[in-house]
Protein backbone atom coordinates (compact mmCIF):
# COMPACT_ATOMS: atom_id res chain seq x y z
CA UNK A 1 -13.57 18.37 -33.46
CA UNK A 2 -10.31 16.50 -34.36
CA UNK A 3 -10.05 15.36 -31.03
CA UNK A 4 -13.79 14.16 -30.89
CA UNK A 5 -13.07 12.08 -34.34
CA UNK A 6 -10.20 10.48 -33.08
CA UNK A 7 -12.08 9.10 -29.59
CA UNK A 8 -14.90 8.01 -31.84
CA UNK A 9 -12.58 6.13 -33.85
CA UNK A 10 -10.88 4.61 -31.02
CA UNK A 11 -13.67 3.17 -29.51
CA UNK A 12 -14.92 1.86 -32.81
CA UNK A 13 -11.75 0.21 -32.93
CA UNK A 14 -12.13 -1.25 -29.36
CA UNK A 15 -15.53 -2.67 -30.19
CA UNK A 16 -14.69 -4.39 -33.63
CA UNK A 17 -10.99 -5.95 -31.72
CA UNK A 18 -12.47 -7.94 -28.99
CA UNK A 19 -9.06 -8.61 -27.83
CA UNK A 20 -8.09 -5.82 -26.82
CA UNK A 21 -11.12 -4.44 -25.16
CA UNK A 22 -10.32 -4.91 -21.07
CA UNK A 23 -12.17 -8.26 -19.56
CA UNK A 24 -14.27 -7.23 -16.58
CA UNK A 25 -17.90 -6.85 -15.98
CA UNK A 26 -19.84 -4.23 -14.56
CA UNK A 27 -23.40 -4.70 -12.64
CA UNK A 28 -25.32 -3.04 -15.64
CA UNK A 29 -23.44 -5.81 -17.77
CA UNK A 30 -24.40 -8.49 -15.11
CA UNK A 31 -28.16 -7.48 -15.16
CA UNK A 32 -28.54 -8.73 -19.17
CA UNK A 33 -25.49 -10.72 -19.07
CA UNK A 34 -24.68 -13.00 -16.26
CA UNK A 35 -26.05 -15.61 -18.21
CA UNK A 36 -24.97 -16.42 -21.76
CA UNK A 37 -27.64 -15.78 -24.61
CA UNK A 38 -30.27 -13.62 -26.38
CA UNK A 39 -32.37 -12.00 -23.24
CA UNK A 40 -35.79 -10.30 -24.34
CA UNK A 41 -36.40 -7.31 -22.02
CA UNK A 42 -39.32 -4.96 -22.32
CA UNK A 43 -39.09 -1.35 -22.43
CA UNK A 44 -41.47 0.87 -22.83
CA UNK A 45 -44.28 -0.38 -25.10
CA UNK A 46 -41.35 -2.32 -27.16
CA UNK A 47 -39.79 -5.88 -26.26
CA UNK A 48 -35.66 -5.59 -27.23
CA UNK A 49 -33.52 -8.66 -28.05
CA UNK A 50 -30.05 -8.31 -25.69
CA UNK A 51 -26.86 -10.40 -27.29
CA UNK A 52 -24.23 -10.04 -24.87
CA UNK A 53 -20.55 -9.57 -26.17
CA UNK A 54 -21.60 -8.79 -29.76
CA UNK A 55 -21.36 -6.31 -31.87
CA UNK A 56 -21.76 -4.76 -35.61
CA UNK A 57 -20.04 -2.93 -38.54
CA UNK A 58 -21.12 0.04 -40.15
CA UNK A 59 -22.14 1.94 -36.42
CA UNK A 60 -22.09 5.34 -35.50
CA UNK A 61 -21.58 6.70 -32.25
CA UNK A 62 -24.73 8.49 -30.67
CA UNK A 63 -23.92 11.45 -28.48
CA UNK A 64 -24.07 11.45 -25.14
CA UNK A 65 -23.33 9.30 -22.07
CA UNK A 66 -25.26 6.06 -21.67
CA UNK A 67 -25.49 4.96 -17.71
CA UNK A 68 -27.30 2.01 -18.47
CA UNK A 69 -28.60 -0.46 -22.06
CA UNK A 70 -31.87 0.85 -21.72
CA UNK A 71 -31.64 4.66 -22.41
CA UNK A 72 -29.16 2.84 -25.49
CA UNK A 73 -32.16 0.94 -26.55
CA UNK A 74 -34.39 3.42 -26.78
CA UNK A 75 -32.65 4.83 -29.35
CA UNK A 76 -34.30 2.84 -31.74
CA UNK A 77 -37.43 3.88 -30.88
CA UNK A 78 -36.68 7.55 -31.46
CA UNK A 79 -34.92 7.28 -34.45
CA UNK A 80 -37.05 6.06 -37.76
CA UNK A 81 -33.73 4.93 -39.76
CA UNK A 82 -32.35 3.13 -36.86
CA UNK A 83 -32.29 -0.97 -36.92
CA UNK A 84 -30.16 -1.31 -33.47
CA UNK A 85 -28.06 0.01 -31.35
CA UNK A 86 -24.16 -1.27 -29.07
CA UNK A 87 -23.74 -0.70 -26.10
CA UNK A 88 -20.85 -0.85 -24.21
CA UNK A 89 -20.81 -1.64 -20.64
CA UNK A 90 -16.95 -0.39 -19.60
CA UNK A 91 -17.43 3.15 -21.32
CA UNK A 92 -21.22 3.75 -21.12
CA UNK A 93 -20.83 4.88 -24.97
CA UNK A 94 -24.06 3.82 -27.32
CA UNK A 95 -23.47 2.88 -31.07
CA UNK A 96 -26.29 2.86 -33.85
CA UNK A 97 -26.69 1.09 -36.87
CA UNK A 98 -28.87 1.30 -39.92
CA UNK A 99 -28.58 -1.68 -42.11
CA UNK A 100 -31.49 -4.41 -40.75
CA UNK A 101 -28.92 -7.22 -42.47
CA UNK A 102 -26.10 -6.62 -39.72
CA UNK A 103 -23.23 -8.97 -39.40
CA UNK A 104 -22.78 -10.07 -35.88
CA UNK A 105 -18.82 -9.49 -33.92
CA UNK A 106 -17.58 -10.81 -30.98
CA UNK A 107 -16.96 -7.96 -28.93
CA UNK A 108 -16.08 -8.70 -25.17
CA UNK A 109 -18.12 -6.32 -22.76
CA UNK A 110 -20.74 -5.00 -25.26
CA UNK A 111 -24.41 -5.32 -25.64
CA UNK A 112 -25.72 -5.40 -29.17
CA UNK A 113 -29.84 -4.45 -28.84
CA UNK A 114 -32.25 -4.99 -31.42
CA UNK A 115 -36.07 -4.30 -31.46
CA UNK A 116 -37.70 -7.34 -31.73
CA UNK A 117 -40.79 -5.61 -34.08
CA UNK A 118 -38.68 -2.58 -35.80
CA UNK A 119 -41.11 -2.13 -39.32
CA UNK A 120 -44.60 -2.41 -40.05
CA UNK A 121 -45.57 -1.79 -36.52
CA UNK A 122 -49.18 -0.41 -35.91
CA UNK A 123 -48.73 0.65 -32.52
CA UNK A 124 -45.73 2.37 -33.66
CA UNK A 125 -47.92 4.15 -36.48
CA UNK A 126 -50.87 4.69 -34.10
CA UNK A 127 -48.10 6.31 -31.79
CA UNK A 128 -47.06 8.73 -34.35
CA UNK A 129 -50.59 10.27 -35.00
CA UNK A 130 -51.41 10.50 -31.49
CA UNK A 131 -48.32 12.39 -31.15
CA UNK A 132 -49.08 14.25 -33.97
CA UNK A 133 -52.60 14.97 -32.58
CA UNK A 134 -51.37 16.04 -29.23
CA UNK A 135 -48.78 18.16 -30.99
CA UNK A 136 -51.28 19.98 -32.66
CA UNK A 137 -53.78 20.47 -29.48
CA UNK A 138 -50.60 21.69 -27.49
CA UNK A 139 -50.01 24.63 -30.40
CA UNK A 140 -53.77 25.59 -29.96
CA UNK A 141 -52.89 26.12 -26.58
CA UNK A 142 -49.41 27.73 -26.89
CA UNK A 143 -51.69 30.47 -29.96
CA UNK A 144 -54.57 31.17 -27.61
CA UNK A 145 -51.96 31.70 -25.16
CA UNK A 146 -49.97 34.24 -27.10
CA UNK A 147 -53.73 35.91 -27.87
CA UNK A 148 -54.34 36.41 -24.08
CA UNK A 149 -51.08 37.77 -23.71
CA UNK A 150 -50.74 40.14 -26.25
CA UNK A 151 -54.36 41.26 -25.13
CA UNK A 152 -52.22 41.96 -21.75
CA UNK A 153 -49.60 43.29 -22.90
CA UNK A 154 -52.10 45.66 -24.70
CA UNK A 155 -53.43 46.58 -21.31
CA UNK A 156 -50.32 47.12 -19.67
CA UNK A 157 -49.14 49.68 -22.00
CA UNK A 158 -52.23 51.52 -21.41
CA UNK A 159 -51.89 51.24 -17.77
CA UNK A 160 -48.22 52.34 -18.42
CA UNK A 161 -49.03 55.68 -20.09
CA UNK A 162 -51.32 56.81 -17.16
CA UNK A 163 -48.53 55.25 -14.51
CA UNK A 164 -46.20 57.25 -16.51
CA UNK A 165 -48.34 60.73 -16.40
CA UNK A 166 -49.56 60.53 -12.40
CA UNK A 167 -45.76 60.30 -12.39
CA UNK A 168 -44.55 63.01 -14.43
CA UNK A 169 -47.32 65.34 -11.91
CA UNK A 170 -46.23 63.94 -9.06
CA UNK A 171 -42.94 64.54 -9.78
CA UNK A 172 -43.48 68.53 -10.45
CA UNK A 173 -45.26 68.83 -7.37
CA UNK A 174 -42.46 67.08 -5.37
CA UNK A 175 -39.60 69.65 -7.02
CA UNK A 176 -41.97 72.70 -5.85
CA UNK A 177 -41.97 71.14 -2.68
CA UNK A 178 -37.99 70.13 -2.63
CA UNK A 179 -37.34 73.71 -4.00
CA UNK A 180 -39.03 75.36 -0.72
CA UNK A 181 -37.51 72.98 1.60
CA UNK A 182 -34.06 73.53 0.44
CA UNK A 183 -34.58 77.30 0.77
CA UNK A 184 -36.06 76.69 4.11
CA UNK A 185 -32.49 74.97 5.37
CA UNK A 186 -30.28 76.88 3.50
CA UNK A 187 -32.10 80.57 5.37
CA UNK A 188 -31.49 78.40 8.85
CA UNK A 189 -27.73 77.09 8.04
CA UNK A 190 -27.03 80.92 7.19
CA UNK A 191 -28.40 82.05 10.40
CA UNK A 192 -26.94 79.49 12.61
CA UNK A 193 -23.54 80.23 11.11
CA UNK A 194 -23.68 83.86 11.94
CA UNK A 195 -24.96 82.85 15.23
CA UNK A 196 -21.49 80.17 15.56
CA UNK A 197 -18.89 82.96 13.81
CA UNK A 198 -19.80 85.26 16.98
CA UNK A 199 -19.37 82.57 19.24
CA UNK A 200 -16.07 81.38 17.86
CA UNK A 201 -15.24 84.52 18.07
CA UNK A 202 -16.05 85.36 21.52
CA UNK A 203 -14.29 82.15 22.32
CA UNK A 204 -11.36 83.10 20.91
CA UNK A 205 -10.50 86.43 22.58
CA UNK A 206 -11.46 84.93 26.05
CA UNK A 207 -8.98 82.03 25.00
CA UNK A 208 -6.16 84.34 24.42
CA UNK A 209 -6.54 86.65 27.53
CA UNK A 210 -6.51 83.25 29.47
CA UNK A 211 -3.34 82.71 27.60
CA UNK A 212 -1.63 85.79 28.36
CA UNK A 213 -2.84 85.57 31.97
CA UNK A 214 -1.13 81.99 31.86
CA UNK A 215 2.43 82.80 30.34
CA UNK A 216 2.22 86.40 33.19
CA UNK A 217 1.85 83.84 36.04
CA UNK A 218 4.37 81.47 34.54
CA UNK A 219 7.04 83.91 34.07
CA UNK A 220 6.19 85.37 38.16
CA UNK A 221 7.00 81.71 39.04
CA UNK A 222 9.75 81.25 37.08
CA UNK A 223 11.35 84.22 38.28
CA UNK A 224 10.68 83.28 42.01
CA UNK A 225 12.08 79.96 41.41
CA UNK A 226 15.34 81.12 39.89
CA UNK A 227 15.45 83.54 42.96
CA UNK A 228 14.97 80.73 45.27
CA UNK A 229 18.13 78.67 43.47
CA UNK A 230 20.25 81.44 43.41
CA UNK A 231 19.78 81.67 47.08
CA UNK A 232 19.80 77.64 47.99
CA UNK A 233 23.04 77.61 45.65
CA UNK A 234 25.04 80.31 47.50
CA UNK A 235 23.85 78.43 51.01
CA UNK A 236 25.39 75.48 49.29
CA UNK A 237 28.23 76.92 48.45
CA UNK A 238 28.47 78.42 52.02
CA UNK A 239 27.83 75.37 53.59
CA UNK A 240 30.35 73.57 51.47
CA UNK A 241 32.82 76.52 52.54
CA UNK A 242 31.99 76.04 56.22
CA UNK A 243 32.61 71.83 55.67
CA UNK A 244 36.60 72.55 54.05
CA UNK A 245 37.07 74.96 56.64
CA UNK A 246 36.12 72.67 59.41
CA UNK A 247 37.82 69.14 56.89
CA UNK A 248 41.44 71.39 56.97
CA UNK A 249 41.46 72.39 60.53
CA UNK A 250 40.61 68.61 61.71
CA UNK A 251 43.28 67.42 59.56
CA UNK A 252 45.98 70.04 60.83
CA UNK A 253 44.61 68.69 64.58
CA UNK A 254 44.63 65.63 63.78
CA UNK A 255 48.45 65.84 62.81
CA UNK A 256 49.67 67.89 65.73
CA UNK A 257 47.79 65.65 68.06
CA UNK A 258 49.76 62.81 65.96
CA UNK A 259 53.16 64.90 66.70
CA UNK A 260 52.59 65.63 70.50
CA UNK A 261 51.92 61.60 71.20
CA UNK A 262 55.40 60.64 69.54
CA UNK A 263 56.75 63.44 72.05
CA UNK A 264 55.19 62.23 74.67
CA UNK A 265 52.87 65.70 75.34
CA UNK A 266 49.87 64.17 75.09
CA UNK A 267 48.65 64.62 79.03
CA UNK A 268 48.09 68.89 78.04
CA UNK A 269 48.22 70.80 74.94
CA UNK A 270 46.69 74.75 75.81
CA UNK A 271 46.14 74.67 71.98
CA UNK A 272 44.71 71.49 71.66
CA UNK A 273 42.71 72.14 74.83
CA UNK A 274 41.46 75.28 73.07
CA UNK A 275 40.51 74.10 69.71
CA UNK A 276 38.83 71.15 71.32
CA UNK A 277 36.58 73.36 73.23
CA UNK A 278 37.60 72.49 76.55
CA UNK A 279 39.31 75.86 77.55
């Protein structure tokens, strides 16, 4: 609220210090005010005097934002105790005043607006009645409106009770009926279960004679396979017996044939001859 005070005070202060309100024009501004002078514009059923870069003492800032000087001028219109209005082109903020005997201000950028007929005005009274009148019609309309629909509303409670009894019947009927199903189901689910136990557990014994037929074979074959690497290991071991033998006695041969060639006895050895499988 503060806050709001303050801005309105601001640009009250603006308006009344031409000199410090910012110089530029806007093309709202340009449409009343692009040449100097009182304009007459009509709006509405009223004709409005426009005085460019003027403005008043004693205003009070209307709520609201303000696009254009013509929703600012009709603020005169719609308020009885209003003589005028400000408006001002660079913040799109309208101003009122009251007192008919204002004192012009130059004020750069803003639009004072005056009606050009403001009392005594028999259109403006004429105006009022028919408003008045039409007022009144509409408020026949908006009574024999709320008749018709209390009158409904009457009837829809009625219809209500019986909606709410055909339900309340229904509904008993549908529990029977829900009760006898559910009995139904729950006879069946017992029946199938039995029917499942026996077949889990005939499952389950055929499962574990498969099983014990399983580990039976398994341990037959293990115990042939352990036979069969005993028996590969010791012809390993045989074969790798056979292979030193046969390693040593090429070496000794090897070294006696070595001994006879630095004696010069190569040309016949009976041993060598022997071992070498020629006699």
């Amino acid at each position: 609220m503060a806050l709001a005070k303050w801005s309105s005070f601001v640009v009250l202060g603006l308006l009344l210090n031409p000199r410090i309100l910012p110089v530029w024009a806007t093309p709202e501004y340009d449409r009343f005010c692009s040449v100097p002078g009182e304009k007459e514009e009509v709006i509405g059923s009223a004709t409005f005097i426009f005085e460019c870069d003027t403005s008043t003492s004693g205003v009070t800032l209307v709520a609201g934002s303000f696009t254009n000087a013509e929703k600012c001028a009709q603020i005169s219109t719609q308020d009885p105790e209003c003589e005028g209005t400000v408006w001002d082109s660079n913040t799109n903020l309208c101003w009122k005043y009251t007192d008919s005997d204002y004192l012009p201000i130059k004020a750069t950028g803003a639009i004072l607006i005056r009606p050009l007929e403001k009392s005594n005005n028999p259109e403006a009274s004429s105006g009022c009645e028919t408003a008045v009148k039409e007022c009144e019609e509409e408020k026949e309309r908006l009574d024999a409106g709320t008749r018709e629909c209390l009158q409904e509303n009457s009837q829809l409670d009625a219809a209500k009770d019986v909606c709410e009894k055909e339900k309340a019947a229904a509904m008993t009927e549908w529990e029977v009926e829900r009760k006898q199903i559910i009995s139904q189901y729950e006879a069946q689910l017992e029946a199938q279960k039995s029917v499942h136990k026996a077949e889990k557990a005939a499952a389950a014994a055929q499962c574990d004679a498969s099983r014990k037929k399983l580990e039976a074979d398994y341990k037959k074959i293990e115990s042939t396979l352990k036979k069969a690497k005993e028996q590969s290991d010791s012809e390993k071991q045989k074969c790798l017996s056979a292979k030193q033998t046969c390693e040593s006695q090429k070496a000794s041969q090897e070294s006696e044939l070595q001994k006879l060639k630095q004696n010069g006895q190569t040309k016949y050895h009976p041993r060598l001859c022997k071992n070498s499988g020629i006699i």
